[in-house]
C-alpha atoms as a PDB file:
ATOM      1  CA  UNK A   1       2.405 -26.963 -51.208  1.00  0.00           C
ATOM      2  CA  UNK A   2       2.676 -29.940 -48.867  1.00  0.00           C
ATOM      3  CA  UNK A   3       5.393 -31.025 -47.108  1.00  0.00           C
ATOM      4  CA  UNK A   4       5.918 -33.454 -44.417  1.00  0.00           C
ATOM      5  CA  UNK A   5       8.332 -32.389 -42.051  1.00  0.00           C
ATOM      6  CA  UNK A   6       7.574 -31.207 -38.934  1.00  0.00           C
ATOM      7  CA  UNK A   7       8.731 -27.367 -39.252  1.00  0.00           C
ATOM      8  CA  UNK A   8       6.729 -24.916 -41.730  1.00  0.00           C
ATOM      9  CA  UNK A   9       9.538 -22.612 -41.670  1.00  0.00           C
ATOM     10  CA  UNK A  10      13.071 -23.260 -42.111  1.00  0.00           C
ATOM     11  CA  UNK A  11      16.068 -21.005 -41.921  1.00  0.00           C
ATOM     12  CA  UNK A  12      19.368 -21.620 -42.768  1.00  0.00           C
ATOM     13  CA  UNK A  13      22.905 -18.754 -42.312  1.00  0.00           C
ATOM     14  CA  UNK A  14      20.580 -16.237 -43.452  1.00  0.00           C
ATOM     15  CA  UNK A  15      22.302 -12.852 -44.234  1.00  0.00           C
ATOM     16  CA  UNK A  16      20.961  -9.717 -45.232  1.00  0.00           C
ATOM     17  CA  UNK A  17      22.421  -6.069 -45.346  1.00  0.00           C
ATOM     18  CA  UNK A  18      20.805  -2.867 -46.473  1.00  0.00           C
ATOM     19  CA  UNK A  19      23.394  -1.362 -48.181  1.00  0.00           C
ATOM     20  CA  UNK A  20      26.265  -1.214 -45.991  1.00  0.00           C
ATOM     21  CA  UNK A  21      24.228  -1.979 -42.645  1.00  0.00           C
ATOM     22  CA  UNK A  22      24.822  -5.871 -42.008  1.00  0.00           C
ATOM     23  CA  UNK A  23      21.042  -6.426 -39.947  1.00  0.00           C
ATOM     24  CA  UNK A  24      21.269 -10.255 -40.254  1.00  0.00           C
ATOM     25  CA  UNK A  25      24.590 -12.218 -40.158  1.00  0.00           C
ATOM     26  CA  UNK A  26      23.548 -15.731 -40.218  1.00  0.00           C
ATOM     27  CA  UNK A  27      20.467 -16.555 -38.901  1.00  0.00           C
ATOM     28  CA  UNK A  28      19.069 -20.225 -38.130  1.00  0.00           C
ATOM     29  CA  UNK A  29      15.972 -21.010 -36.936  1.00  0.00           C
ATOM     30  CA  UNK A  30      13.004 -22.819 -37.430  1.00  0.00           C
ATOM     31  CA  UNK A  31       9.220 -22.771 -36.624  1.00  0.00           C
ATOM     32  CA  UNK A  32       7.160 -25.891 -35.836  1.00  0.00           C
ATOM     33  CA  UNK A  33       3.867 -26.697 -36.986  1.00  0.00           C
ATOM     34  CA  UNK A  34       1.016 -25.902 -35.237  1.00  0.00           C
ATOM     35  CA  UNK A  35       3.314 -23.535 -32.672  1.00  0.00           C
ATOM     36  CA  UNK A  36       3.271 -20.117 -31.425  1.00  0.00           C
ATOM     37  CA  UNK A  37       7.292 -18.724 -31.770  1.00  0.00           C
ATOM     38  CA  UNK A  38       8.532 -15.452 -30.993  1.00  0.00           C
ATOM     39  CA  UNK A  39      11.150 -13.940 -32.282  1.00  0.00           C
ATOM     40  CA  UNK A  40      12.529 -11.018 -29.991  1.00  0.00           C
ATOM     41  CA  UNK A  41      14.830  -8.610 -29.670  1.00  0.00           C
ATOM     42  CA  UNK A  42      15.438  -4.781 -29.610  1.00  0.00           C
ATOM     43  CA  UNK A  43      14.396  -2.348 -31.983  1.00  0.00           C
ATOM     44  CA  UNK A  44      16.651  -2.730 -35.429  1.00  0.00           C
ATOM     45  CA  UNK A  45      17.658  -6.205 -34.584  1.00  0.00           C
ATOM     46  CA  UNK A  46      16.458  -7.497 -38.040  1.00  0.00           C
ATOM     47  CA  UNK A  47      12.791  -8.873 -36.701  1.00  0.00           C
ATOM     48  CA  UNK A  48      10.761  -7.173 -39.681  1.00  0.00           C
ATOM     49  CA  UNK A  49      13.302  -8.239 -41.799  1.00  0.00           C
ATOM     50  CA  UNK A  50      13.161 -11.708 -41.153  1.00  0.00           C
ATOM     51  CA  UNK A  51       9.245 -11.643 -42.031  1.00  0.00           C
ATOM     52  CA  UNK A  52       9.619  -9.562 -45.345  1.00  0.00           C
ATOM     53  CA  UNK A  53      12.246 -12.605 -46.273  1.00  0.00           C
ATOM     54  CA  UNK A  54       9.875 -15.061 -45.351  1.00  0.00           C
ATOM     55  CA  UNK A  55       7.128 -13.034 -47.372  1.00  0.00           C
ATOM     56  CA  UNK A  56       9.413 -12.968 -49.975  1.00  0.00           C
ATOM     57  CA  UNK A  57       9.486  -9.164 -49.895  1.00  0.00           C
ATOM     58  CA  UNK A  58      12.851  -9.072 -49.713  1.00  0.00           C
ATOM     59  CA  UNK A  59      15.833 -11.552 -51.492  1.00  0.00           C
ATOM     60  CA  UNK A  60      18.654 -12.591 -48.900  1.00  0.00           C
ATOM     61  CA  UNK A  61      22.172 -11.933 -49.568  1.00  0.00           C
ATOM     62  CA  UNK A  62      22.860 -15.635 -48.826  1.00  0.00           C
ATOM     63  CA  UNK A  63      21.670 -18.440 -47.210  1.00  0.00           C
ATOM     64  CA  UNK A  64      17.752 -19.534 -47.902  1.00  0.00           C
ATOM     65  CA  UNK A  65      14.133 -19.537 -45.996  1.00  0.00           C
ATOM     66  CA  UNK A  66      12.256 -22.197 -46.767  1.00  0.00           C
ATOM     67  CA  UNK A  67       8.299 -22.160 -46.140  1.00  0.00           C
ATOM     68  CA  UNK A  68       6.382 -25.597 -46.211  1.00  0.00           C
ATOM     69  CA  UNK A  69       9.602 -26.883 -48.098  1.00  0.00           C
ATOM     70  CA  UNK A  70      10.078 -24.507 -50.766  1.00  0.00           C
ATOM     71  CA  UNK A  71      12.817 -21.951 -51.038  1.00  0.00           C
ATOM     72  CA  UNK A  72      11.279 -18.752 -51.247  1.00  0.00           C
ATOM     73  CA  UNK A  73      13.903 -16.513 -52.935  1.00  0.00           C
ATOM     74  CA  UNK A  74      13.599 -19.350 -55.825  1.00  0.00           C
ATOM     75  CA  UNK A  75      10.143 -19.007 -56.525  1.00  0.00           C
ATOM     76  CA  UNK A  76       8.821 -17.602 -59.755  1.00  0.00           C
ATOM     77  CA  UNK A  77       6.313 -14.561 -59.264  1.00  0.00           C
ATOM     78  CA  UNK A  78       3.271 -17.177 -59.475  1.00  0.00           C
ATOM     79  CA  UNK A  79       4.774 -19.336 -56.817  1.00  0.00           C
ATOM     80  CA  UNK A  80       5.013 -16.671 -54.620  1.00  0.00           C
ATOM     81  CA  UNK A  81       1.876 -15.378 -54.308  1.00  0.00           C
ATOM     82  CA  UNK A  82       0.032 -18.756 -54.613  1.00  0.00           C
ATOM     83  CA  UNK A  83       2.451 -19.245 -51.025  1.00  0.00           C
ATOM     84  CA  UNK A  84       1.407 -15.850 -49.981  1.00  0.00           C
ATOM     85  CA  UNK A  85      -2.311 -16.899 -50.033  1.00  0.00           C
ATOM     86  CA  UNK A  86      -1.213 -18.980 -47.415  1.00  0.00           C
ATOM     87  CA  UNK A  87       0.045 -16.524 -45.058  1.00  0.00           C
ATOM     88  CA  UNK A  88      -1.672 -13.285 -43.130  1.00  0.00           C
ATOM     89  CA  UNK A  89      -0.272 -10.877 -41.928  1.00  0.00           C
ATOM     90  CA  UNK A  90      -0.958  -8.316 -39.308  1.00  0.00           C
ATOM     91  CA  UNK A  91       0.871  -5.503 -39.411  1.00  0.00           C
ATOM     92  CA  UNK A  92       2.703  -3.120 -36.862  1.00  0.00           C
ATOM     93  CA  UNK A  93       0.470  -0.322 -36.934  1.00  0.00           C
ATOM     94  CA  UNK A  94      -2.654  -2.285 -37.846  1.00  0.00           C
ATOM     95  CA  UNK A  95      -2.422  -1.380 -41.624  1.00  0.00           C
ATOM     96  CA  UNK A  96      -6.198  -1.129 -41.921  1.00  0.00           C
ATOM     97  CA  UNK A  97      -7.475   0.814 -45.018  1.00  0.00           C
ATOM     98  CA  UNK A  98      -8.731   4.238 -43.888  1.00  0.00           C
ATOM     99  CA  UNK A  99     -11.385   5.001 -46.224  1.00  0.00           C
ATOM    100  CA  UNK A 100     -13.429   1.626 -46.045  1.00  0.00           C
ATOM    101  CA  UNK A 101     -15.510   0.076 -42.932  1.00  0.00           C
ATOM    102  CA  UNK A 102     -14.754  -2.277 -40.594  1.00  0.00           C
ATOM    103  CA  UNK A 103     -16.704  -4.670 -42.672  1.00  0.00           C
ATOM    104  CA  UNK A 104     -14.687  -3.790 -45.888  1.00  0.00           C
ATOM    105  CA  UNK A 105     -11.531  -4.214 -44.382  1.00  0.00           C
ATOM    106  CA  UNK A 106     -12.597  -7.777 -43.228  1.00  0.00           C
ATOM    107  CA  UNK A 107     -14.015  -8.428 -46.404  1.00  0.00           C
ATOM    108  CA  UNK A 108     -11.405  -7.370 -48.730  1.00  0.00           C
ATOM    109  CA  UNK A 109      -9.000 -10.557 -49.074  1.00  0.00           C
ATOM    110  CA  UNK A 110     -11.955 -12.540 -49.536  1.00  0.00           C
ATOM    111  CA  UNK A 111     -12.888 -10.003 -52.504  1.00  0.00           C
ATOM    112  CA  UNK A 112      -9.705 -10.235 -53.702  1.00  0.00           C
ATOM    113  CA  UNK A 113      -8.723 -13.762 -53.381  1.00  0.00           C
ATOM    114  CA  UNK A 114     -11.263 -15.813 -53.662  1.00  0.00           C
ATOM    115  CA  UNK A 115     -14.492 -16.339 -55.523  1.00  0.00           C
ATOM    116  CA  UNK A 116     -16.674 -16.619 -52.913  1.00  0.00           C
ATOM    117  CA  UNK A 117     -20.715 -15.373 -53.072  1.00  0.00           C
ATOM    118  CA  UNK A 118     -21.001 -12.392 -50.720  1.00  0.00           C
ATOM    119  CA  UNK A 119     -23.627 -13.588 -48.802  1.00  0.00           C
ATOM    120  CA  UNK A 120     -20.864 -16.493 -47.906  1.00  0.00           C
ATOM    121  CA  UNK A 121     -18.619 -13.294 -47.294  1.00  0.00           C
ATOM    122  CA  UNK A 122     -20.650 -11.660 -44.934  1.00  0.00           C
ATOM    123  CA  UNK A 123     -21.228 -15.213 -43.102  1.00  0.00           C
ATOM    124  CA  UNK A 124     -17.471 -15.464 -43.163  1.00  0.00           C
ATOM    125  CA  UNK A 125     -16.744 -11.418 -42.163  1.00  0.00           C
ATOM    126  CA  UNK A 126     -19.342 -11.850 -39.130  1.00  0.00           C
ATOM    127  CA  UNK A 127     -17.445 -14.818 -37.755  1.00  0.00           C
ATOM    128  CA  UNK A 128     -14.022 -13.314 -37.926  1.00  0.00           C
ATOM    129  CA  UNK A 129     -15.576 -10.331 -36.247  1.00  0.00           C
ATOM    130  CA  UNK A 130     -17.073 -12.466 -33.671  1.00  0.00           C
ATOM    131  CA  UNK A 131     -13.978 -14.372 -32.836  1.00  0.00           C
ATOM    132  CA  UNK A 132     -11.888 -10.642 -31.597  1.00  0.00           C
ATOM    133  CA  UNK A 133     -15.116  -9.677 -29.717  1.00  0.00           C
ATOM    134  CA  UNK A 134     -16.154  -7.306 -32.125  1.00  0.00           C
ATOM    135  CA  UNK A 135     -19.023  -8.297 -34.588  1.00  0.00           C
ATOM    136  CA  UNK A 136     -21.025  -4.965 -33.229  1.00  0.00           C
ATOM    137  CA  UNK A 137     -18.227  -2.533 -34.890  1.00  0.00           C
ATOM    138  CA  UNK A 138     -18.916  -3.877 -38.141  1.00  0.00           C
ATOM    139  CA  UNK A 139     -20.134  -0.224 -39.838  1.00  0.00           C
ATOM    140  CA  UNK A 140     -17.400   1.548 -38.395  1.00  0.00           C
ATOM    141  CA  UNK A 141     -14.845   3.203 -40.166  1.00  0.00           C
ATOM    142  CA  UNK A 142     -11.407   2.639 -38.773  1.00  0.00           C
ATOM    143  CA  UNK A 143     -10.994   6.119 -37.407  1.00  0.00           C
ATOM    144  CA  UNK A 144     -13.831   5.462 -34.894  1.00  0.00           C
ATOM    145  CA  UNK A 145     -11.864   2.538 -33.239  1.00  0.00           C
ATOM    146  CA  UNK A 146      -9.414   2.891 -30.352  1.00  0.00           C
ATOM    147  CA  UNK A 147      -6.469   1.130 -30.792  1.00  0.00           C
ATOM    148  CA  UNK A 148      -6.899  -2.077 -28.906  1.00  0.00           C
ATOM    149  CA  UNK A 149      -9.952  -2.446 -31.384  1.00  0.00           C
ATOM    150  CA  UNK A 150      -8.512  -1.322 -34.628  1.00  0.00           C
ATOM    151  CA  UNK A 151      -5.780  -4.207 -33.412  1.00  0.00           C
ATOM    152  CA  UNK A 152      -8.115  -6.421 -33.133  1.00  0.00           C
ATOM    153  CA  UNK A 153      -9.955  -5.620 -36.341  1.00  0.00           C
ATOM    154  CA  UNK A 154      -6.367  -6.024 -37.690  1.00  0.00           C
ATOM    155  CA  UNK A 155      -6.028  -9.411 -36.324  1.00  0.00           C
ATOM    156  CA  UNK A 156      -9.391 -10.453 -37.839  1.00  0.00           C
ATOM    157  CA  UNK A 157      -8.262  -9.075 -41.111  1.00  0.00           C
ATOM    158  CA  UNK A 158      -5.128 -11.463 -40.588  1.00  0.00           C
ATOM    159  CA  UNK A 159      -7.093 -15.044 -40.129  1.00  0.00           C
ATOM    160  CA  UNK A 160      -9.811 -14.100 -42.546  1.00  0.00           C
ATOM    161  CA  UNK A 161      -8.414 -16.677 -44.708  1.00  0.00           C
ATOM    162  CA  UNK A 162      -7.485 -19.125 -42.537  1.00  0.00           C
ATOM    163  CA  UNK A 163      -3.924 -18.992 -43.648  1.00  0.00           C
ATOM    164  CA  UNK A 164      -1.311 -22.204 -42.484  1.00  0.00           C
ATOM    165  CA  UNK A 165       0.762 -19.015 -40.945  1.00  0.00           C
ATOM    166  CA  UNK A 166      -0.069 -15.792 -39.359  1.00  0.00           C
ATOM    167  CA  UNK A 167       2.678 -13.161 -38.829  1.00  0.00           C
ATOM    168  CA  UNK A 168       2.188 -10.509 -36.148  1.00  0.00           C
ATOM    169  CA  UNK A 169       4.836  -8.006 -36.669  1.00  0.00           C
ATOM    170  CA  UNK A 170       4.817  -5.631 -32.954  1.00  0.00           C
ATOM    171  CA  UNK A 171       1.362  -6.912 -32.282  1.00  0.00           C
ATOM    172  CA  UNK A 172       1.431  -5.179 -28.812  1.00  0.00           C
ATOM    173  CA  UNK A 173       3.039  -1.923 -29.416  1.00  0.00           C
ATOM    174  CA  UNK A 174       0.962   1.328 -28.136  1.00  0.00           C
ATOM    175  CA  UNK A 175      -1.577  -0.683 -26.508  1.00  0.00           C
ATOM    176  CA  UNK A 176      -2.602  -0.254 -23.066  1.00  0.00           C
ATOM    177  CA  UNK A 177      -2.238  -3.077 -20.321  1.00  0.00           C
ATOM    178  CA  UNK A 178      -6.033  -4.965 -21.033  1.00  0.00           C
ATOM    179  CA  UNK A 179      -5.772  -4.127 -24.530  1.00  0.00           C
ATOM    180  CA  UNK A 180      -1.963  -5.776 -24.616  1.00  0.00           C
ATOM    181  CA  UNK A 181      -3.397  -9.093 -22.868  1.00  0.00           C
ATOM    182  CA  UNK A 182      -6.117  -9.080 -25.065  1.00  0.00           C
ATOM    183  CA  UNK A 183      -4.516  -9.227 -28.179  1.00  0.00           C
ATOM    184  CA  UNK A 184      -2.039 -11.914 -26.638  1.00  0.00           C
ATOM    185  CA  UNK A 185      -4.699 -14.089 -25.317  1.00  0.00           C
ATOM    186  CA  UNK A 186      -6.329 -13.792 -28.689  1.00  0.00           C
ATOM    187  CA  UNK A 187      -3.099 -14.872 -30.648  1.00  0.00           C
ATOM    188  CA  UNK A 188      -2.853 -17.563 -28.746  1.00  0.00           C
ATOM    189  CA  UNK A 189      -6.520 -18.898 -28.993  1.00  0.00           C
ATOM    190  CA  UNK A 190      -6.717 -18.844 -32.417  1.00  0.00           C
ATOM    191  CA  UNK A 191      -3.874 -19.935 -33.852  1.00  0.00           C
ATOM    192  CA  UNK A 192      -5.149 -23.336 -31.655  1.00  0.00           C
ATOM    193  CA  UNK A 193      -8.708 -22.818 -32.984  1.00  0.00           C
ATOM    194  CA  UNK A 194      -7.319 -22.588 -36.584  1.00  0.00           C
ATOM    195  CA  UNK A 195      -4.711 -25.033 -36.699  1.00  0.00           C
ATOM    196  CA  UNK A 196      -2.213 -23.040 -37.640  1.00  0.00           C
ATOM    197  CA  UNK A 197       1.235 -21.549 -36.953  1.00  0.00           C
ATOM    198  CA  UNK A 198       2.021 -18.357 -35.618  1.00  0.00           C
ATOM    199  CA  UNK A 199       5.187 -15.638 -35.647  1.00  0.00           C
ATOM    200  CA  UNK A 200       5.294 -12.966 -32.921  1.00  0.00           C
ATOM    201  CA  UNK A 201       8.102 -10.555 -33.668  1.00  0.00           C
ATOM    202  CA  UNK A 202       8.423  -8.155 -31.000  1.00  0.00           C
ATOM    203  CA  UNK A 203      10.299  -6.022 -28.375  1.00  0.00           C
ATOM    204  CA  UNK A 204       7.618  -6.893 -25.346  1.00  0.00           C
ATOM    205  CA  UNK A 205       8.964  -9.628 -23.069  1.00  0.00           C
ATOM    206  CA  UNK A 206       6.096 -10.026 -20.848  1.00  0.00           C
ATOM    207  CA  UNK A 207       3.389 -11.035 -23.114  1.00  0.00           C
ATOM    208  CA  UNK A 208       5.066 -12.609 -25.824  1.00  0.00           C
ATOM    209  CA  UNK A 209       6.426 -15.328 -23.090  1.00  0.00           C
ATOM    210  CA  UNK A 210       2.982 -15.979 -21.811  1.00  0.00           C
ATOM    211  CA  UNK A 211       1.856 -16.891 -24.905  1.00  0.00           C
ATOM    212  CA  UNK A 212       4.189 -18.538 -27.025  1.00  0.00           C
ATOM    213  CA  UNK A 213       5.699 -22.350 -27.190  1.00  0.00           C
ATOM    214  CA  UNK A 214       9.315 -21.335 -28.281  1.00  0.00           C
ATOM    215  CA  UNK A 215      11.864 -18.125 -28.732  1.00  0.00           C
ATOM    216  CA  UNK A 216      14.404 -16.689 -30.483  1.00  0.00           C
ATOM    217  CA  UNK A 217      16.282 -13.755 -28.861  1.00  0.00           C
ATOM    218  CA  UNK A 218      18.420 -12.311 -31.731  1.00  0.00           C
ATOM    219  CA  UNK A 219      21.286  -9.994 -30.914  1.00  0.00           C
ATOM    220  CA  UNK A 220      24.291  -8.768 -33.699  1.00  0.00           C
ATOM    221  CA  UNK A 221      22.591 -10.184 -36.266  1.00  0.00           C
ATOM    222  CA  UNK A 222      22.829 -13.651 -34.897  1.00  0.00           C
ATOM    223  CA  UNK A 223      20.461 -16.153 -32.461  1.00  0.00           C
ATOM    224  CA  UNK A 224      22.232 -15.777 -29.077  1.00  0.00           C
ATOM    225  CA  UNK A 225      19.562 -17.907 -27.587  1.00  0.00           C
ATOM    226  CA  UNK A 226      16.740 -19.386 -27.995  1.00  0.00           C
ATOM    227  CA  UNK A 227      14.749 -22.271 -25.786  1.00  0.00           C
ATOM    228  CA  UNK A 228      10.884 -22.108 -24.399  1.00  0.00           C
ATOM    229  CA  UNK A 229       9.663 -19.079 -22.118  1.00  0.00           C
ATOM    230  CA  UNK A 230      11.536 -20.627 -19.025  1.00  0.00           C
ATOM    231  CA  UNK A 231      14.524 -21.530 -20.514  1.00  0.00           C
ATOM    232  CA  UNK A 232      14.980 -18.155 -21.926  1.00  0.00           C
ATOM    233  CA  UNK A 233      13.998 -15.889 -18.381  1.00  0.00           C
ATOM    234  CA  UNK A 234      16.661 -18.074 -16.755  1.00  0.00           C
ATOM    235  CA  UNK A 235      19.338 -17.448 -19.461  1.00  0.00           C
ATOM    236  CA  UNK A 236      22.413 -16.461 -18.343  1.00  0.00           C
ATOM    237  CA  UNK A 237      23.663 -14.701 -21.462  1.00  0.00           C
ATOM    238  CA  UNK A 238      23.982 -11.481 -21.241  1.00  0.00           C
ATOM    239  CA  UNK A 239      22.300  -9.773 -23.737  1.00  0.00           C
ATOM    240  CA  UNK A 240      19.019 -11.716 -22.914  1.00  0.00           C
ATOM    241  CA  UNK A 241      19.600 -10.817 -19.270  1.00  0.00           C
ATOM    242  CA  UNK A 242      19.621  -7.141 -20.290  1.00  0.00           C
ATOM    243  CA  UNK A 243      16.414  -7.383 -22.715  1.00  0.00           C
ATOM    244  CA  UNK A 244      14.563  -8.981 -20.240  1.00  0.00           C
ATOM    245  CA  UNK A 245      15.113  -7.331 -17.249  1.00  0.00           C
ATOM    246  CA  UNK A 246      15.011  -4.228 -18.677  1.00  0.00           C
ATOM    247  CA  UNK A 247      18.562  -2.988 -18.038  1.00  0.00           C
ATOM    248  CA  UNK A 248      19.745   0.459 -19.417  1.00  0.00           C
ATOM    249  CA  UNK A 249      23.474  -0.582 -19.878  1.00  0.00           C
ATOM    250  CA  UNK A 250      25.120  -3.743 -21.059  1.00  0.00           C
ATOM    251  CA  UNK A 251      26.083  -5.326 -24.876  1.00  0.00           C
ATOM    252  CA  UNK A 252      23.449  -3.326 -26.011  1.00  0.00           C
ATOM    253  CA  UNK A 253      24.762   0.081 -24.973  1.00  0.00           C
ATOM    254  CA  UNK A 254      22.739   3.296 -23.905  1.00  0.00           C
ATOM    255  CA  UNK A 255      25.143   5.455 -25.944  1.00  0.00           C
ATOM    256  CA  UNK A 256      25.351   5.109 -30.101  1.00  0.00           C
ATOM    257  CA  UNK A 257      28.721   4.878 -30.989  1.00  0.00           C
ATOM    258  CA  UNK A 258      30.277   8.352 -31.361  1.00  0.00           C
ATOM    259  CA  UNK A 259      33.548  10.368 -30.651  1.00  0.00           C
ATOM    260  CA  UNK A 260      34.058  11.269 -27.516  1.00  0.00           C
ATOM    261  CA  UNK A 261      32.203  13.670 -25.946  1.00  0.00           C
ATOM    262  CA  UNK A 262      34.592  16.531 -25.371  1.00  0.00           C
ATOM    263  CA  UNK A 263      36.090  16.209 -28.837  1.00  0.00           C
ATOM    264  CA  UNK A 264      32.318  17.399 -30.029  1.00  0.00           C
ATOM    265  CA  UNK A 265      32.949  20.396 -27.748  1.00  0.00           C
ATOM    266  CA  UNK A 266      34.080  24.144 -28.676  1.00  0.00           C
ATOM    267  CA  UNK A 267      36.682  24.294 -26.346  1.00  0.00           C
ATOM    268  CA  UNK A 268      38.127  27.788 -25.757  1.00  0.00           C
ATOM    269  CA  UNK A 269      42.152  27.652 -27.309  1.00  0.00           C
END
C-alpha cells in the first residue's frame, strides 16, 4: 500500500446520512504525512463519523475517502483489513477489555496480528508501556486504573503496532487538567517518535491547538474553516468564533428547534 503523494488521507464531497439525519454534506479535506490534524467541532457534527468512513466501518452515500491512495468503500473485505493493520485506534472511552490485564490489553493486537514469539511480545508490550509512563501498571487490571492511566494504557494499545495512522477519537474527554496535557503532550511525541500520522477528533479547543499542525472546524455538515492553530483562533467566522470562545448563543443555538414555547403550554380557555 504505497503511494507517493504527500497526503495519507484524502477526502473528496463526502456525504453521509443516517437515515434521514444528513451528518455530513460534502466534506473535503485532507491529512498530510507525518502531521498531527484535528478535526473539531461540537458534539454530533459528524467527527466519529468521518473516522468509521475512513475505517471503512461505514460506506458513504457519495463521494470517496481515500487512505494511502486507495478508495476505501472499494475495497474487497481482504483489502480492508490488510489497510486496517495499518491504522490504531484509540477509542473515546478507552475501549480497553475489562477482564484481561494491562499487559493483555497491550499484548493482544500483537496476538492477534502478528506472529511474533512472546518473549518478542513482552519486549515489545514493556516498551509501549514505557513510552505513556506506565511500564509499572503492567499486572493491573483495567478497573484499578484512573482514567488519565487507563487513557494512557489506551494510547499504548493504539501504537502497539506502529501503525502509518493513529486515530484518537475524544482523546481528552473526562480527564482532569494534568491528565488532559498529558495525553496531548503524549500524542504529539509519538506520532514524531513513530513517524507517523495522527487524527484528533474532538470538542476541546485548548489542547487540541497546542498540539496539532493543521484543523478542520466542521459545522452543518460542511468545513467552514480550516488553517493551522493561529489561523483558526483568529477566524472571523462565526461559528468558529462561538466554538472557540465558548459562547452559549450563536449559529449553533442553545435551544433545539421546537414550537414555541407557549404553544407547549396548557393554557386555561
Amino acid at each position: 500500500m504505497n503511494d507517493n503523494s504527500n497526503h495519507l488521507i484524502e477526502i473528496e464531497d463526502l456525504h453521509f446520512a443516517y437515515g434521514t439525519n444528513q451528518v455530513l454534506k460534502g466534506i473535503r479535506l485532507s491529512v498530510p504525512r507525518g502531521k498531527v490534524v484535528g478535526i473539531l467541532g461540537v458534539s454530533g457534527a459528524g467527527k466519529s463519523t468521518i473516522l468509521k468512513l475512513i475505517g471503512g466501518q461505514r460506506r458513504p452515500d457519495s463521494g470517496a475517502v481515500r487512505v494511502n491512495g486507495k478508495v476505501v468503500h472499494e475495497l474487497d473485505n481482504k483489502a480492508l483489513y490488510e489497510m486496517r493493520r495499518s491504522m490504531g485506534m484509540m477509542f473515546q472511552a478507552g475501549g480497553l477489555f475489562s477482564d484481561i490485564s494491562v499487559y493483555e490489553n497491550i499484548a493482544f493486537p500483537m496476538r492477534e496480528l502478528t506472529d511474533l514469539h512472546d518473549d518478542l511480545i513482552h519486549d515489545l508490550v514493556l516498551m509501549k508501556l514505557h513510552a505513556v509512563g506506565l511500564r509499572g501498571s503492567r499486572t493491573l487490571m483495567p478497573n484499578e486504573l484512573s482514567g488519565g492511566m487507563a487513557r494512557r494504557v489506551a494510547l499504548a494499545r493504539a501504537i502497539a503496532l506502529d501503525p502509518m495512522l493513529v486515530m484518537y477519537d475524544e482523546p481528552f474527554a473526562g480527564l482532569d487538567p494534568i491528565s488532559l496535557n498529558l495525553i496531548a503532550e503524549l500524542i504529539r511525541r509519538l506520532n514524531d517518535a513513530l513517524g507517523g500520522t495522527s487524527i484528533i477528533v474532538t470538542y476541546d479547543v485548548s489542547e487540541t491547538l497546542k498540539v496539532v499542525d493543521y484543523a478542520y472546524f466542521i459545522h452543518g455538515g460542511v468545513v467552514v474553516a480550516s488553517g493551522t492553530p493561529d489561523e483558526l483562533l483568529n477566524s472571523a467566522d462565526p461559528s468558529v468564533h462561538q466554538f472557540i470562545h465558548a459562547e452559549p448563543d450563536g449559529p449553533v443555538a442553545f435551544h433545539y428547534p421546537s414550537r414555541p414555547f407557549t404553544s407547549d403550554l396548557e393554557l386555561p380557555s
